[in-house]
Structures are given as C-alpha cells and as structure tokens.
ModelCIF file with pLDDT and N, C-alpha, C, O atoms, coordinates in Angstrom:
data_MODEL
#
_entry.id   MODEL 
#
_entity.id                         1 
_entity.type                       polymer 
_entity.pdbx_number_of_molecules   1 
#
_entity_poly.entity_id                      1 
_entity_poly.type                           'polypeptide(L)' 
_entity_poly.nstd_linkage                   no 
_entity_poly.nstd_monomer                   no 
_entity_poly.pdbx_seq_one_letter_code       
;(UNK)(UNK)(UNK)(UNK)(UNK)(UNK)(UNK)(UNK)(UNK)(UNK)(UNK)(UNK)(UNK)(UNK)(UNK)(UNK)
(UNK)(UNK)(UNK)(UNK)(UNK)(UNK)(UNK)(UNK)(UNK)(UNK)(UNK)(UNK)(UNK)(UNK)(UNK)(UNK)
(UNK)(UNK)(UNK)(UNK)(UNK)(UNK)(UNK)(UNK)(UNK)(UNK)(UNK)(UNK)(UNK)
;
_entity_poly.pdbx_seq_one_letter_code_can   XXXXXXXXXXXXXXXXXXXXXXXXXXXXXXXXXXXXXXXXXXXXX 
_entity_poly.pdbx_strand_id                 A 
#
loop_
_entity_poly_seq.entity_id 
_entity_poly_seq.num 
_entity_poly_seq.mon_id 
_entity_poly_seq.hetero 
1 1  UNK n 
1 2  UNK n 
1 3  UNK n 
1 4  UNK n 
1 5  UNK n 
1 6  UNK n 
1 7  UNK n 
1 8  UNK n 
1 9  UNK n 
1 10 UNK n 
1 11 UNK n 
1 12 UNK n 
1 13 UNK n 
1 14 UNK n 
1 15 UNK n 
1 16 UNK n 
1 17 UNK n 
1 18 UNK n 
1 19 UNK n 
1 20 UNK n 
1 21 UNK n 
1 22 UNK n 
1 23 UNK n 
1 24 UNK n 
1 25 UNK n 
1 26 UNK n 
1 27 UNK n 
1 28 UNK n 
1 29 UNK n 
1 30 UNK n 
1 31 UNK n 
1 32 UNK n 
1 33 UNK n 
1 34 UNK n 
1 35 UNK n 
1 36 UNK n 
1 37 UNK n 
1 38 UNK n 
1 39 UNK n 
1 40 UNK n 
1 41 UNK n 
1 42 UNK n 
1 43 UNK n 
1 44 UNK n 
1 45 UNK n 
#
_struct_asym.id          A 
_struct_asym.entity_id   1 
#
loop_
_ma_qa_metric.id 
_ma_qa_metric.mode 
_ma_qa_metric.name 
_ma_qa_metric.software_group_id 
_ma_qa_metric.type 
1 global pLDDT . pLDDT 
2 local  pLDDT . pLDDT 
#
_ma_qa_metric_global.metric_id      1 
_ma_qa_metric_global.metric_value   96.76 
_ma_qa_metric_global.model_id       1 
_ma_qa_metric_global.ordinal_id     1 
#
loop_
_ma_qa_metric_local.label_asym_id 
_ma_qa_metric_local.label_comp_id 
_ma_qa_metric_local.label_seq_id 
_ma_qa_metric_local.metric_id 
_ma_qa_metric_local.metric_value 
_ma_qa_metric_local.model_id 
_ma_qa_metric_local.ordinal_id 
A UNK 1  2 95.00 1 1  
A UNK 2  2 96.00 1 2  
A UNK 3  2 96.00 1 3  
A UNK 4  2 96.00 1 4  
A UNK 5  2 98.00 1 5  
A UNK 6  2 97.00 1 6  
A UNK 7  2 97.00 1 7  
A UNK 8  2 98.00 1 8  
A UNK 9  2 98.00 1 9  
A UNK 10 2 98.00 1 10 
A UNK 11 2 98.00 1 11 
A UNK 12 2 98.00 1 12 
A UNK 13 2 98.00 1 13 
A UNK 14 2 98.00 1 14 
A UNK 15 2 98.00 1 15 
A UNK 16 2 98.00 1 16 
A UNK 17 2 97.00 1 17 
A UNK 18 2 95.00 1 18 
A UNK 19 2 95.00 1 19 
A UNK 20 2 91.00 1 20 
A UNK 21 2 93.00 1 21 
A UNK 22 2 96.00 1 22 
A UNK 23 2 96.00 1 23 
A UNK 24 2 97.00 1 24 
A UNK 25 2 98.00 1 25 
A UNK 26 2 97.00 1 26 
A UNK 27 2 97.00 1 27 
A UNK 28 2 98.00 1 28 
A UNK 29 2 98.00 1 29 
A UNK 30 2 97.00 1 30 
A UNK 31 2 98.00 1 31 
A UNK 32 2 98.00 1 32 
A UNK 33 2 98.00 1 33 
A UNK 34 2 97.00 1 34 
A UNK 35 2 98.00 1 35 
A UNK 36 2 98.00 1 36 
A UNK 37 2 98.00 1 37 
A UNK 38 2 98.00 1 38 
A UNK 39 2 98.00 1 39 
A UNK 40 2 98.00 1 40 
A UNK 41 2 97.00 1 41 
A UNK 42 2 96.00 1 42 
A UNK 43 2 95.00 1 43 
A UNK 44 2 93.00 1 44 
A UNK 45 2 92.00 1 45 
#
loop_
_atom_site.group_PDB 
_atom_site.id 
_atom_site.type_symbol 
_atom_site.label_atom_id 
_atom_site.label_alt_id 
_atom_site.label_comp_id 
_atom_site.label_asym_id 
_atom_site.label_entity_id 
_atom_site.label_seq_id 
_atom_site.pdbx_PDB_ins_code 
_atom_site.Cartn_x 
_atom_site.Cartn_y 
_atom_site.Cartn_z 
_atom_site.occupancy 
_atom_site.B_iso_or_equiv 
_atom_site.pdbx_formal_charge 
_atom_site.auth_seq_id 
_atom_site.auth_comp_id 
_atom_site.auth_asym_id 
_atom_site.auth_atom_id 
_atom_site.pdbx_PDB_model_num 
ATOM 1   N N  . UNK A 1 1  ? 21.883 40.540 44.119 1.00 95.00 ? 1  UNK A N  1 
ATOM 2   C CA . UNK A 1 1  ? 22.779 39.588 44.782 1.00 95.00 ? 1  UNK A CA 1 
ATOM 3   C C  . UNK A 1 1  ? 23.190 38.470 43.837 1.00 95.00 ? 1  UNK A C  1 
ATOM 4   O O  . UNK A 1 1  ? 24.358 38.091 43.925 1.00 95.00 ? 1  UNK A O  1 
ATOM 5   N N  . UNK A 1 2  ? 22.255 37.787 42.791 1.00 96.00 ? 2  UNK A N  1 
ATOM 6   C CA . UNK A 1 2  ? 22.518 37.046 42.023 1.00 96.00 ? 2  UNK A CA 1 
ATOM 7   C C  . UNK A 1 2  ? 23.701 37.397 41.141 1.00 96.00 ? 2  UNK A C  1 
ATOM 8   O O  . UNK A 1 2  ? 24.750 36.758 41.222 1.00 96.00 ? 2  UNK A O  1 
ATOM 9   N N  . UNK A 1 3  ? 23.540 38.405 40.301 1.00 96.00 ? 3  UNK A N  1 
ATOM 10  C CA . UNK A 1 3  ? 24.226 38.734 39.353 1.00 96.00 ? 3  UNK A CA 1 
ATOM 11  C C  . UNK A 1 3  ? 25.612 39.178 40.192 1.00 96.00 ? 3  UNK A C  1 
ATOM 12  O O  . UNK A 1 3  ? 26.584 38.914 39.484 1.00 96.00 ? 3  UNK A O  1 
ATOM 13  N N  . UNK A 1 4  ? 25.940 39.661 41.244 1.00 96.00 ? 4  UNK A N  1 
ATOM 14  C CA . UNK A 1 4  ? 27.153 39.792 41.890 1.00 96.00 ? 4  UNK A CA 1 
ATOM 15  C C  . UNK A 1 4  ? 27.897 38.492 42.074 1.00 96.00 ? 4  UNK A C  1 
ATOM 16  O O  . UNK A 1 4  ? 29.054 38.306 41.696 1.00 96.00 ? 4  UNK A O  1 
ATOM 17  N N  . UNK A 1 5  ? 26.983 37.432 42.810 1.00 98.00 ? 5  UNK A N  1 
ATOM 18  C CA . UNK A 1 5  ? 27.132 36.160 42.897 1.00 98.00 ? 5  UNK A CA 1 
ATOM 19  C C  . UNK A 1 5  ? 28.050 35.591 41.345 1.00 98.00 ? 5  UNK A C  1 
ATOM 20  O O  . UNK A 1 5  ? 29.231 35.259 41.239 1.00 98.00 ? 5  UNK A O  1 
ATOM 21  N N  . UNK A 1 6  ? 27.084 35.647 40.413 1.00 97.00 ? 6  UNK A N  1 
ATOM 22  C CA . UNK A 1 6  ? 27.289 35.293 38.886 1.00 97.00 ? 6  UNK A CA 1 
ATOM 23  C C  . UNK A 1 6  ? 29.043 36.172 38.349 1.00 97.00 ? 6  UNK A C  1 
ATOM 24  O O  . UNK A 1 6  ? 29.739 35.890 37.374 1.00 97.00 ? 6  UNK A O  1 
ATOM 25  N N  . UNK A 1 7  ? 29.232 37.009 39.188 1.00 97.00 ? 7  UNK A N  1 
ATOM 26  C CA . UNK A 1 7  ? 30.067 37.903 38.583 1.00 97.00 ? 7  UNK A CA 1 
ATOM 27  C C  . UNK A 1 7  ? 30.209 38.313 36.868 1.00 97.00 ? 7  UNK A C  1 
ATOM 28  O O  . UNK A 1 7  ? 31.100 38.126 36.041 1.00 97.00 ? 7  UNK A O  1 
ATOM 29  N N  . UNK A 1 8  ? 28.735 39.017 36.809 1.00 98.00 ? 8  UNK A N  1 
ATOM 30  C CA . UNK A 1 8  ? 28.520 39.113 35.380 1.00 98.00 ? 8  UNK A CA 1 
ATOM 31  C C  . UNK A 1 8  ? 28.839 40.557 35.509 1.00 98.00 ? 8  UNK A C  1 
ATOM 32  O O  . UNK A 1 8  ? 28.285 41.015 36.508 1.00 98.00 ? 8  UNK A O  1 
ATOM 33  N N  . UNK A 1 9  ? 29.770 41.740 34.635 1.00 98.00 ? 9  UNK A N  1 
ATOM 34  C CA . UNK A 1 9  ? 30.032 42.665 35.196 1.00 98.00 ? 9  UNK A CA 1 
ATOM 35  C C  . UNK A 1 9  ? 30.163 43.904 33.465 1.00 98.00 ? 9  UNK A C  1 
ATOM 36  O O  . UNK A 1 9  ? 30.021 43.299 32.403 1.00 98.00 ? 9  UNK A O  1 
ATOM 37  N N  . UNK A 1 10 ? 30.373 45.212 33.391 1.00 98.00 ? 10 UNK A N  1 
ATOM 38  C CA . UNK A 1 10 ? 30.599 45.610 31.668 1.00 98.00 ? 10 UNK A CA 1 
ATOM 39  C C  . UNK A 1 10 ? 31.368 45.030 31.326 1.00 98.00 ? 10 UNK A C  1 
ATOM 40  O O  . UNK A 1 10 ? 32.293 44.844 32.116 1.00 98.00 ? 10 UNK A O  1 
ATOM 41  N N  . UNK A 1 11 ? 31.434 44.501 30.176 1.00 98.00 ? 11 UNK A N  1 
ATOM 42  C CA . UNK A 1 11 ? 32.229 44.166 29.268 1.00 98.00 ? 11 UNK A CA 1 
ATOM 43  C C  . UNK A 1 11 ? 32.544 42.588 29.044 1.00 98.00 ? 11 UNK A C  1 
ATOM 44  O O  . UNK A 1 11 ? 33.263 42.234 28.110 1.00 98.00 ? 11 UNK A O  1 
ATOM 45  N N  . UNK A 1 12 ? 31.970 41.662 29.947 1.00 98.00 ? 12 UNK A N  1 
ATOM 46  C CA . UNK A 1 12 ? 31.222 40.250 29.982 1.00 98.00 ? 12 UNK A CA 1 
ATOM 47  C C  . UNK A 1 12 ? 30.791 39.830 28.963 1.00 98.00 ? 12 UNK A C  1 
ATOM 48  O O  . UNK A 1 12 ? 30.013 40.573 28.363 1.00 98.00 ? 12 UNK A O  1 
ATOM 49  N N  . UNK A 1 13 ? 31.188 38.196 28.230 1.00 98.00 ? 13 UNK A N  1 
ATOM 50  C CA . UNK A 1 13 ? 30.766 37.751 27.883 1.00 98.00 ? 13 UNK A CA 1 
ATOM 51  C C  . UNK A 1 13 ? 29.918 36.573 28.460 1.00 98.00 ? 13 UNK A C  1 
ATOM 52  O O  . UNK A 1 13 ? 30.303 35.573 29.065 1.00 98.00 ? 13 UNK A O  1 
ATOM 53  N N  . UNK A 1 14 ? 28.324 37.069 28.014 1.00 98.00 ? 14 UNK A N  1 
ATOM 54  C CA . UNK A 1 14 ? 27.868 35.448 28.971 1.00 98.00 ? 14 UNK A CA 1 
ATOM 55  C C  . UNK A 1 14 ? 27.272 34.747 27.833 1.00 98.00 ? 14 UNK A C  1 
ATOM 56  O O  . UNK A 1 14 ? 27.116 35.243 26.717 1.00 98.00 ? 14 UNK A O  1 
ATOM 57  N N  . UNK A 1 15 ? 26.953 33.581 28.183 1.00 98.00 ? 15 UNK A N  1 
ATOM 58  C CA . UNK A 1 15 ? 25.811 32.364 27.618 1.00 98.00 ? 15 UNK A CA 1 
ATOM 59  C C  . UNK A 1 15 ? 24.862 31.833 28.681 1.00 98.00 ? 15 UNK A C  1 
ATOM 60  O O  . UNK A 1 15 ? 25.125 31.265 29.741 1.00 98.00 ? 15 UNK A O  1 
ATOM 61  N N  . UNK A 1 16 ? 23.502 32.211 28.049 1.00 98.00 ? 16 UNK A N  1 
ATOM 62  C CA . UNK A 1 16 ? 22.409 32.150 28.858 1.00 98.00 ? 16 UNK A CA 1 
ATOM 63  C C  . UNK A 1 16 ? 21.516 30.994 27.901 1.00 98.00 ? 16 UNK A C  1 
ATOM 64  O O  . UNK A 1 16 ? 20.663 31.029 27.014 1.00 98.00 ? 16 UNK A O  1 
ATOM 65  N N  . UNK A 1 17 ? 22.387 29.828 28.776 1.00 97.00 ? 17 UNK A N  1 
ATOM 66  C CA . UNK A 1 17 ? 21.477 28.897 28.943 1.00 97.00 ? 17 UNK A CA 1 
ATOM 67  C C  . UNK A 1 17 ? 19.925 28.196 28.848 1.00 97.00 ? 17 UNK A C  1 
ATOM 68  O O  . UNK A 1 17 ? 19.091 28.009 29.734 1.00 97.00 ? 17 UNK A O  1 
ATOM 69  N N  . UNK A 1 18 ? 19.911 28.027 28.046 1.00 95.00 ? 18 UNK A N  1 
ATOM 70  C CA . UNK A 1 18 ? 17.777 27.637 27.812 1.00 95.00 ? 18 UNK A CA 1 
ATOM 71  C C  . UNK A 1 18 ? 16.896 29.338 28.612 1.00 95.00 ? 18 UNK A C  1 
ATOM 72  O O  . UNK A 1 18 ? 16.252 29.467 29.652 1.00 95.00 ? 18 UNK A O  1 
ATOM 73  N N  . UNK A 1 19 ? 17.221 30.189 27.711 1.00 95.00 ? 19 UNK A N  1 
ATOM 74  C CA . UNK A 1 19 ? 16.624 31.417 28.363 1.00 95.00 ? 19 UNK A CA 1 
ATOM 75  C C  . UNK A 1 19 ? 15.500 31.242 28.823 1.00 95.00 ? 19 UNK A C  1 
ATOM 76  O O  . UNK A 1 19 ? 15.342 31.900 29.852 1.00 95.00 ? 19 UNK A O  1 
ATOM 77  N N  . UNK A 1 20 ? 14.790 30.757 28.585 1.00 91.00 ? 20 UNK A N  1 
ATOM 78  C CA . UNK A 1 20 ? 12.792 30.794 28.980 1.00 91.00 ? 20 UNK A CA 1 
ATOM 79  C C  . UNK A 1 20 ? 12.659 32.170 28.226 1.00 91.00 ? 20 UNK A C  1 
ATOM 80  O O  . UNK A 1 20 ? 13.211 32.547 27.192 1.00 91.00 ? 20 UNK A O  1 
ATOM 81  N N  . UNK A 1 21 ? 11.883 32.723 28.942 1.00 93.00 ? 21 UNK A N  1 
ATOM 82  C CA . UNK A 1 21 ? 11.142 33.734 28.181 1.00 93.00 ? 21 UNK A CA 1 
ATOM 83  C C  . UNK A 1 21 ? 12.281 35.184 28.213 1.00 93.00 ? 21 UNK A C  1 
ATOM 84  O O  . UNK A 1 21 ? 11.787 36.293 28.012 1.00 93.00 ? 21 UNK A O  1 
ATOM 85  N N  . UNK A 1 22 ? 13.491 35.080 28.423 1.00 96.00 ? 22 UNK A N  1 
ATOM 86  C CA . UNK A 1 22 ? 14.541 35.951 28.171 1.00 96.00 ? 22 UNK A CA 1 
ATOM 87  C C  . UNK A 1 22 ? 14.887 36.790 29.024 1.00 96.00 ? 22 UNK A C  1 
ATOM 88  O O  . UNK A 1 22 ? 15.829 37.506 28.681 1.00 96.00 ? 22 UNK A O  1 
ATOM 89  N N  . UNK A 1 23 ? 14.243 37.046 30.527 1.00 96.00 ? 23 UNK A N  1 
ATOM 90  C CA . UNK A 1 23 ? 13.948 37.742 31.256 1.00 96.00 ? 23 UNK A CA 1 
ATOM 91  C C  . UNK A 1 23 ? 15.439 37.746 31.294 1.00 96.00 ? 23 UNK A C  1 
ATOM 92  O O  . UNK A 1 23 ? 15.842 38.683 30.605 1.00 96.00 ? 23 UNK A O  1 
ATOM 93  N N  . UNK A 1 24 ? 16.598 36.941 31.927 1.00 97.00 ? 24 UNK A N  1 
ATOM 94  C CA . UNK A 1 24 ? 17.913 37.448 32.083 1.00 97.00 ? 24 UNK A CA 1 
ATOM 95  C C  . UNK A 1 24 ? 18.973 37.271 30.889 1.00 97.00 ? 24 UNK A C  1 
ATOM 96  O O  . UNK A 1 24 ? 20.110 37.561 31.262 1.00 97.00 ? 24 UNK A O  1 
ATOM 97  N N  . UNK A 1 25 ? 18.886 36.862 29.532 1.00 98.00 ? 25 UNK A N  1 
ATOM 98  C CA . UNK A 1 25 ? 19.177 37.506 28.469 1.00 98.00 ? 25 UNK A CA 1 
ATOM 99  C C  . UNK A 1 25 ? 18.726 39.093 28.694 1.00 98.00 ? 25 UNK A C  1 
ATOM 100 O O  . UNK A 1 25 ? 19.728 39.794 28.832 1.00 98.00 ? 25 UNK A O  1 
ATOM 101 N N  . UNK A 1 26 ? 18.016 39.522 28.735 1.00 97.00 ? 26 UNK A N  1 
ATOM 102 C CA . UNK A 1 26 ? 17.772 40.868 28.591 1.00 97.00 ? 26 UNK A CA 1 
ATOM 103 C C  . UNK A 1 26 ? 18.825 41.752 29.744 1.00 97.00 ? 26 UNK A C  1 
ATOM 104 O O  . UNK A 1 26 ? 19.580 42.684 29.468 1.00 97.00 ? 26 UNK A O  1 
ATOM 105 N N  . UNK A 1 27 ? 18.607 41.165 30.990 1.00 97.00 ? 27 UNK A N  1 
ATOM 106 C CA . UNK A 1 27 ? 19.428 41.700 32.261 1.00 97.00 ? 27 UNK A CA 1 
ATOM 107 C C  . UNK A 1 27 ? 20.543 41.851 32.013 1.00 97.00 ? 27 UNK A C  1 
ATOM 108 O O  . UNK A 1 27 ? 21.074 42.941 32.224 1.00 97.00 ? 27 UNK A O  1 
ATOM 109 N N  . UNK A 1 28 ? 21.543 40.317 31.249 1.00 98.00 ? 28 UNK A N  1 
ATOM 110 C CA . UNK A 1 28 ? 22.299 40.358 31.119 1.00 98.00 ? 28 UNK A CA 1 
ATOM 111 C C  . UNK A 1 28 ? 22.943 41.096 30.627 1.00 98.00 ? 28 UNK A C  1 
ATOM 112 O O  . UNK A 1 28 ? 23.987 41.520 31.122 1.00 98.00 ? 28 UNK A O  1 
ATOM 113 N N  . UNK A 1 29 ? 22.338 41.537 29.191 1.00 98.00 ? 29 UNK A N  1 
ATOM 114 C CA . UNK A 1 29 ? 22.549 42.544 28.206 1.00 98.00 ? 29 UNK A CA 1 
ATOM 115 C C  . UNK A 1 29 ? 23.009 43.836 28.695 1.00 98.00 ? 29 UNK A C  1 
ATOM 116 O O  . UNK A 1 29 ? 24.091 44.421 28.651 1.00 98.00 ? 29 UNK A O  1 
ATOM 117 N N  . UNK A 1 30 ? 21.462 44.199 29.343 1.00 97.00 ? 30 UNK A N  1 
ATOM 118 C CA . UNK A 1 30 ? 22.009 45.804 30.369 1.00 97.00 ? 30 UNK A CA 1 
ATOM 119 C C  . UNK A 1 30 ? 23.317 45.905 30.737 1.00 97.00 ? 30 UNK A C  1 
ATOM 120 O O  . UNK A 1 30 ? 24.156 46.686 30.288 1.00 97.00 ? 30 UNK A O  1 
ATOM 121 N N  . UNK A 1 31 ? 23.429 45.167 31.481 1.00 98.00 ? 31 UNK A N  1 
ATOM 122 C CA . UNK A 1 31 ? 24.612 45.021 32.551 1.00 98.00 ? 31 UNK A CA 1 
ATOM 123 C C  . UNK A 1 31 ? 25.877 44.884 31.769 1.00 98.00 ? 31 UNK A C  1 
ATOM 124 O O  . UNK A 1 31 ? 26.645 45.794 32.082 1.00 98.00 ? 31 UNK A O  1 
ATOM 125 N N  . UNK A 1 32 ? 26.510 43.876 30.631 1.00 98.00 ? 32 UNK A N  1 
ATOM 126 C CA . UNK A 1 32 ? 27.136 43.371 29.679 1.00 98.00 ? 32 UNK A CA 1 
ATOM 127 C C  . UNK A 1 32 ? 27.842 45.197 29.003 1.00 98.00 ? 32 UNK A C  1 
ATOM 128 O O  . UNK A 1 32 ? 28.971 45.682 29.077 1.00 98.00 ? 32 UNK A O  1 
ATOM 129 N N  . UNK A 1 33 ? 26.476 45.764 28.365 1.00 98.00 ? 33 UNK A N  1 
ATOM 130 C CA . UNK A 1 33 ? 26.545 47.238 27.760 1.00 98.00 ? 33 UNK A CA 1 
ATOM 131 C C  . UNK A 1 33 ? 27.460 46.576 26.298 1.00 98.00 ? 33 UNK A C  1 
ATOM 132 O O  . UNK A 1 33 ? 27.794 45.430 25.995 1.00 98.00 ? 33 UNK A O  1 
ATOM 133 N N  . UNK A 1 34 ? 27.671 48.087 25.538 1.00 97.00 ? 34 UNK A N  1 
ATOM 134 C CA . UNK A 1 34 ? 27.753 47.591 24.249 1.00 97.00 ? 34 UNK A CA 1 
ATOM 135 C C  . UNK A 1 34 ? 29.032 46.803 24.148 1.00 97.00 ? 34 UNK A C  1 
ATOM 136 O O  . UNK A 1 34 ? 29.314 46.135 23.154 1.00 97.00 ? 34 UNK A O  1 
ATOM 137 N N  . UNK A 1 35 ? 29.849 46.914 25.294 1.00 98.00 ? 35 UNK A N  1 
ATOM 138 C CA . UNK A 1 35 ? 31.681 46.333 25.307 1.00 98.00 ? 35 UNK A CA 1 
ATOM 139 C C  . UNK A 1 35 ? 31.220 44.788 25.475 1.00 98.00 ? 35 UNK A C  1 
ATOM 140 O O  . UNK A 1 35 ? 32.069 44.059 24.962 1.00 98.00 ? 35 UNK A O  1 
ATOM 141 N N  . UNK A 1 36 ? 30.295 44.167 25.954 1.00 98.00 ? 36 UNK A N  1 
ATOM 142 C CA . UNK A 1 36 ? 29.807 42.745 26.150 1.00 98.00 ? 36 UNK A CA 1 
ATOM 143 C C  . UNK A 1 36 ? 29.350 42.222 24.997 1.00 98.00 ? 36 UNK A C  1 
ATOM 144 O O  . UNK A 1 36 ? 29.336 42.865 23.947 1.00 98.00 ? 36 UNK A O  1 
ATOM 145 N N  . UNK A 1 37 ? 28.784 40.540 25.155 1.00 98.00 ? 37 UNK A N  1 
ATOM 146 C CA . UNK A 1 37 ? 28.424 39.842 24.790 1.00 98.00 ? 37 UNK A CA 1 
ATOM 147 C C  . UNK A 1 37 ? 27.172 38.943 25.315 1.00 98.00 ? 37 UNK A C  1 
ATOM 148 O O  . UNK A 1 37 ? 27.365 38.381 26.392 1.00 98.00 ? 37 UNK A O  1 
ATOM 149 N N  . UNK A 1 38 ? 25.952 38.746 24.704 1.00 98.00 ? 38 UNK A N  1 
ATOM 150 C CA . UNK A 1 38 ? 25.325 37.880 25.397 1.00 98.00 ? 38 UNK A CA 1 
ATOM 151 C C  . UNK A 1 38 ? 24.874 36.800 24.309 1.00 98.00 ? 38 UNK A C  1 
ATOM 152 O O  . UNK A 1 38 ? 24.148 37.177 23.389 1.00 98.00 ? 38 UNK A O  1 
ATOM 153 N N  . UNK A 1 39 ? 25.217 35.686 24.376 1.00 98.00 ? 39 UNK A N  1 
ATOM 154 C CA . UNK A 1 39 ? 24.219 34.430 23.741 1.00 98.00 ? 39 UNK A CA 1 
ATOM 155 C C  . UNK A 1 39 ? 23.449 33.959 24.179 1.00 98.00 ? 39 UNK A C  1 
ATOM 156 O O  . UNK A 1 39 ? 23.838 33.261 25.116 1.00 98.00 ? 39 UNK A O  1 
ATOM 157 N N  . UNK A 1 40 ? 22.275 33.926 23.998 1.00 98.00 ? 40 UNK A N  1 
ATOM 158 C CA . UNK A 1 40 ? 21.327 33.407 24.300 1.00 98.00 ? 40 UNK A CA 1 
ATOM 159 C C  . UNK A 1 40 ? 20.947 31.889 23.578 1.00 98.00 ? 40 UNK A C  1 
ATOM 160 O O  . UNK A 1 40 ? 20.458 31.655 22.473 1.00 98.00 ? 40 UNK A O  1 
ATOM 161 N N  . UNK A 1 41 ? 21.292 31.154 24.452 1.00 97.00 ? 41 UNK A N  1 
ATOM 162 C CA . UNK A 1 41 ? 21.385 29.324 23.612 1.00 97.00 ? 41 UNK A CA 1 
ATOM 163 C C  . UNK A 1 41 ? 20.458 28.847 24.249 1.00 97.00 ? 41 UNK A C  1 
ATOM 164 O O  . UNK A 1 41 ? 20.190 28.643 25.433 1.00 97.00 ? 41 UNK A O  1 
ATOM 165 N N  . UNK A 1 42 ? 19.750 28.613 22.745 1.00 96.00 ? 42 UNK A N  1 
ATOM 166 C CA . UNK A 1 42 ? 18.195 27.715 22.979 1.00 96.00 ? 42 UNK A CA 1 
ATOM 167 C C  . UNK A 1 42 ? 18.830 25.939 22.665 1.00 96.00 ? 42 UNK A C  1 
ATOM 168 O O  . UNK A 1 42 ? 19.232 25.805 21.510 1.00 96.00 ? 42 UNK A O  1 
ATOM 169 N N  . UNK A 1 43 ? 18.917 24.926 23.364 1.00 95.00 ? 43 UNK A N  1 
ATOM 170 C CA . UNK A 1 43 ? 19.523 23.252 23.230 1.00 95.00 ? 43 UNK A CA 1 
ATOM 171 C C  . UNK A 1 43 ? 18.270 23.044 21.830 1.00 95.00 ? 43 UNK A C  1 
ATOM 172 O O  . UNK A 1 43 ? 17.065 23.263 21.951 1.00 95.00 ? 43 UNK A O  1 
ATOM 173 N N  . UNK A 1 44 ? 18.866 22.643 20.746 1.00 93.00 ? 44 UNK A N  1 
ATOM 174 C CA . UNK A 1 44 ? 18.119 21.703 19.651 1.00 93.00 ? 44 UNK A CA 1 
ATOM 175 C C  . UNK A 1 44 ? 17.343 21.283 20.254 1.00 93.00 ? 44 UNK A C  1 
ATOM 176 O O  . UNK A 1 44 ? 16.165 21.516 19.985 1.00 93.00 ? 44 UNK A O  1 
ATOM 177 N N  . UNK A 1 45 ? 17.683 20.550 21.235 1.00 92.00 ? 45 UNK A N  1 
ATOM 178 C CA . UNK A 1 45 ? 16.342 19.602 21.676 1.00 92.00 ? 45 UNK A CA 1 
ATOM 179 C C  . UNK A 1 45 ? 15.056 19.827 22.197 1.00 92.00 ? 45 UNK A C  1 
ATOM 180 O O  . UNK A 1 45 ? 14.301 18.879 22.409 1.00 92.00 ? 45 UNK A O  1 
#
C-alpha cells in the first residue's frame, strides 16, 4: 500500500532519504528494475 501510495513504479527515479539500514533502498531498487534509479542520500550531518 505504501509504495502504491509513494507511486514508485519500473523505471522510477527515487531518492531515499537518510536510508537507515537500507531496507527500502533495496525495495526500491526491486521495484525501480534496471530502467530506474535509486539514490540513496546519507545528510553530511
């Protein structure tokens, strides 16, 4: 429901926000497939 919500869909580029331990960097990825993009942005701070 989230990710429908998110409308993250193939071929998506996302930015994932202060990942924590990457659990939806990784999701994202799946979903994204090789036509996508995912960044995973850790803040300097």
């Amino acid at each position: 429901e989230l990710i429908q919500f998110a409308r993250v869909v193939a071929g998506s580029t996302v930015i994932d926000v202060y990942p924590g331990d990457g659990d939806w960097t990784r999701l994202f990825s799946d979903i994204v497939g090789p036509g996508g993009r995912v960044y995973s942005f850790v803040p300097a701070e």
